[in-house]
Protein backbone atom coordinates (compact mmCIF):
# COMPACT_ATOMS: atom_id res chain seq x y z
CA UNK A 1 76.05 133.02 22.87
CA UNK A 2 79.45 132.27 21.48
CA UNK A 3 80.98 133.56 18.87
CA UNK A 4 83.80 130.75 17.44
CA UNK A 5 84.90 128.82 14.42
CA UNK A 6 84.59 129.62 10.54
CA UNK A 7 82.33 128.24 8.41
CA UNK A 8 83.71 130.07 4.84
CA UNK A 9 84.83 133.24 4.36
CA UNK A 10 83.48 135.29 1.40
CA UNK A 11 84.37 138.30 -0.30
CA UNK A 12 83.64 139.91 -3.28
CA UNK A 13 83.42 143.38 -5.07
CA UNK A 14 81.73 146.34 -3.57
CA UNK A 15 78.42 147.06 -4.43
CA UNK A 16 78.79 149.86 -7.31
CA UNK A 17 76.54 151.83 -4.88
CA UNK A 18 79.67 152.16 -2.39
CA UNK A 19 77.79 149.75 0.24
CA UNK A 20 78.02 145.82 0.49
CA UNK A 21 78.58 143.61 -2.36
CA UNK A 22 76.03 141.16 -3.19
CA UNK A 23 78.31 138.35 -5.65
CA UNK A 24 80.30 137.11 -3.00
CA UNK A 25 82.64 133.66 -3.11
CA UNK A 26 84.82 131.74 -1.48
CA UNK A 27 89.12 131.91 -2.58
CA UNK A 28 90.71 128.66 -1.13
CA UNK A 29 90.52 128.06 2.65
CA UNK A 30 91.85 129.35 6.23
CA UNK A 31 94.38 127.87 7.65
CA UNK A 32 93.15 127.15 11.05
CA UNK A 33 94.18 128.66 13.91
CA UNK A 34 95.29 132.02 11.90
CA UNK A 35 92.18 134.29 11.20
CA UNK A 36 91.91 137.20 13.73
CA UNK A 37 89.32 140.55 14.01
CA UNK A 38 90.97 143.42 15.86
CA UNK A 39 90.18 147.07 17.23
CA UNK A 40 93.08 148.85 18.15
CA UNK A 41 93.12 151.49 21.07
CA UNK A 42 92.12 154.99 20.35
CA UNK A 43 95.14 157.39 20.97
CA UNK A 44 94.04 159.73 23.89
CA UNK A 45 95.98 163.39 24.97
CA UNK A 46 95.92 164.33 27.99
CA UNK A 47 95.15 167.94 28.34
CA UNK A 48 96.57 169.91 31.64
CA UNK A 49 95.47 173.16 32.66
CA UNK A 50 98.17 175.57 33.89
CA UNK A 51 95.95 177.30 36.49
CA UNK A 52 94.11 174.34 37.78
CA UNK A 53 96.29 171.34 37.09
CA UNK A 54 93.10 169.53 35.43
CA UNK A 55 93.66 166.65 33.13
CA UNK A 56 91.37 166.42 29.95
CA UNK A 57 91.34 163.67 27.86
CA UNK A 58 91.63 164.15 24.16
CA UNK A 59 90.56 161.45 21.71
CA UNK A 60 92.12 161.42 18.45
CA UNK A 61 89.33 158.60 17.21
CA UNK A 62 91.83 156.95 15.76
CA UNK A 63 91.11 153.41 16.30
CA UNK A 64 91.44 150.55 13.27
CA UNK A 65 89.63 147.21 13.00
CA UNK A 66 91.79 144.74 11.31
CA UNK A 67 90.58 140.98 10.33
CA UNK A 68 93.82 139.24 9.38
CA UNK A 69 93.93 135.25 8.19
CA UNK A 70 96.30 133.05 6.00
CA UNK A 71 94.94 130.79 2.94
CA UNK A 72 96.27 127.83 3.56
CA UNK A 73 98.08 126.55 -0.33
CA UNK A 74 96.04 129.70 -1.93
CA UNK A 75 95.53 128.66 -5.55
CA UNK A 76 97.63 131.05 -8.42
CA UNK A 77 94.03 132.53 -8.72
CA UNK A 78 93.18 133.19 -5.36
CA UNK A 79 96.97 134.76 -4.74
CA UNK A 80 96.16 137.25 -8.25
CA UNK A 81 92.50 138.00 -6.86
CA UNK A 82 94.16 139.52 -3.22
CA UNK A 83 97.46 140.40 -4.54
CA UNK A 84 96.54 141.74 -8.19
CA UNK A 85 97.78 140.66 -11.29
CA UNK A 86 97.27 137.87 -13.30
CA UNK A 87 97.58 134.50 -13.79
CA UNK A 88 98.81 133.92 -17.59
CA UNK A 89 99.33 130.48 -19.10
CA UNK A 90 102.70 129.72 -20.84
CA UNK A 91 103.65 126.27 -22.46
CA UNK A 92 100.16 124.67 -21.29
CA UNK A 93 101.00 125.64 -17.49
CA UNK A 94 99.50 128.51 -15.49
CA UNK A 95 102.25 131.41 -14.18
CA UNK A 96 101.79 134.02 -11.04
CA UNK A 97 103.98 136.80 -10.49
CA UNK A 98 102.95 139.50 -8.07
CA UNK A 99 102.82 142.38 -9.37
CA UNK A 100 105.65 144.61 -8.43
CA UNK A 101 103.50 147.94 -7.45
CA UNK A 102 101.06 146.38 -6.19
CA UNK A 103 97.29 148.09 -6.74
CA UNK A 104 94.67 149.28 -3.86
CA UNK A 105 92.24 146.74 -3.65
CA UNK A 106 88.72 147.32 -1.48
CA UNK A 107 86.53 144.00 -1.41
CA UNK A 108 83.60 143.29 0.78
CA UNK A 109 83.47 140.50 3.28
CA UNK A 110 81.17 138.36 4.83
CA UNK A 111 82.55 136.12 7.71
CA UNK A 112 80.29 133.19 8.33
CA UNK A 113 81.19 131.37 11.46
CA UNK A 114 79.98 128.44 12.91
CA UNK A 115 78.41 129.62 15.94
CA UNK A 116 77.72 133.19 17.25
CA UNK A 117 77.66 136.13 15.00
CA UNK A 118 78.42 136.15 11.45
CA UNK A 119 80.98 139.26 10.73
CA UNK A 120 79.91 142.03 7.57
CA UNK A 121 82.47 144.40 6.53
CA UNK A 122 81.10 146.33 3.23
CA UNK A 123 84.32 147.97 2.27
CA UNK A 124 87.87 146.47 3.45
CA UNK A 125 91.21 147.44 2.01
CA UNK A 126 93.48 144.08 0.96
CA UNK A 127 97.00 143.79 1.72
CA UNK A 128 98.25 140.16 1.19
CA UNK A 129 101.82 138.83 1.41
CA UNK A 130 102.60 136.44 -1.54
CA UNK A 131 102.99 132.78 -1.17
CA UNK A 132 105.48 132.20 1.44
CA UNK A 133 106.03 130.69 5.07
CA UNK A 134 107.78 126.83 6.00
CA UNK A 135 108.96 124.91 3.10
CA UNK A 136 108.89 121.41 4.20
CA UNK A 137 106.33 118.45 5.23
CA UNK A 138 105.69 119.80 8.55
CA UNK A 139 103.32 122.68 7.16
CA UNK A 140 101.80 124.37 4.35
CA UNK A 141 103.19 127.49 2.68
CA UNK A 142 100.46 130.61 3.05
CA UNK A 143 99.47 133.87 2.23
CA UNK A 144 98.64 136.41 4.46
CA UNK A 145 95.84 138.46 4.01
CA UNK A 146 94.80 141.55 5.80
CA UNK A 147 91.51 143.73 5.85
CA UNK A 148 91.48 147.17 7.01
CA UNK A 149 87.92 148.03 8.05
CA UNK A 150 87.09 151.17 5.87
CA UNK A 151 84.11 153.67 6.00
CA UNK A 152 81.55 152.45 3.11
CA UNK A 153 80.94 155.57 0.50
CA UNK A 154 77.52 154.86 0.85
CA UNK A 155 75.69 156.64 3.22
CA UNK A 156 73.84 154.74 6.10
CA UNK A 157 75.89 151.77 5.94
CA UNK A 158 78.39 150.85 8.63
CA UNK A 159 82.16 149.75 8.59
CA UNK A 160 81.20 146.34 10.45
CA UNK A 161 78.39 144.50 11.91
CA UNK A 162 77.90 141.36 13.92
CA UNK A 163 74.43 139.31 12.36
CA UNK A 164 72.86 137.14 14.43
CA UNK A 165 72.50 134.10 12.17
């Protein structure tokens, strides 16, 4: 089985319980080509004995899994629901401003893809860059979004899982 293409990606608040949220939607679409799930390498010590000269390894179990993608022409309310903040109205038009500190947001996510295994994480802390990138007719301008894979407060549920569909 492979594991390719995205069918929608949905997010949402946690579940009040600490585990997955259950109201999930969709915010605007991926720009294709962009979205990414990564696991970096654990930092490992090595360990030598004076005496014997034996190497032990060390693991510091520090590892992250990071799903990164880019909305492609997020709407105002899409950029205020992964940056914080909020879209105001002034003179009959809507108005976004990042906010300048921005706030720690946690949001659960489901990745539905369109073959293979769909991708859970229950608690994942948002960091988005605003609306930037190419400003011509060649592209679309984006915003980046990142989701650190967290430890869910409640207990029993996992960081990530893969779901067969």
């Amino acid at each position: 089985m492979w594991t390719f293409g995205i069918n929608r990606v949905l997010s949402g608040e946690k579940a009040a319980d600490g585990g997955m949220g259950t109201a999930l939607s969709e915010h605007d679409e991926t720009l294709k080509g962009t979205a990414t799930l990564e696991t970096t390498d654990e930092t490992i010590q090595w360990i030598e004995t004076e005496e014997k000269g034996k190497r032990l390894p060390i693991s510091k179990n520090d590892s992250e899994t990071t799903f990164k993608f880019e909305v492609a022409n997020p709407s105002l309310e899409t950029q205020a629901y992964y940056l914080g903040g909020t879209v105001k109205t002034v003179n009959s038009k809507k108005t976004y401003s990042p906010p300048v500190n921005k706030p720690t947001i946690e949001r659960s996510f489901l990745v539905e893809t369109k073959e293979g295994y769909n991708i859970q994480i229950p608690n994942g802390k948002v960091t988005a860059k605003p609306l930037g990138g190419q400003i011509g007719t060649d592209n679309v301008m984006t915003m980046q979004v990142s989701v650190s894979v967290q430890l869910p407060t409640k207990a029993g549920v996992d960081a990530i899982t893969f779901m067969e569909k």
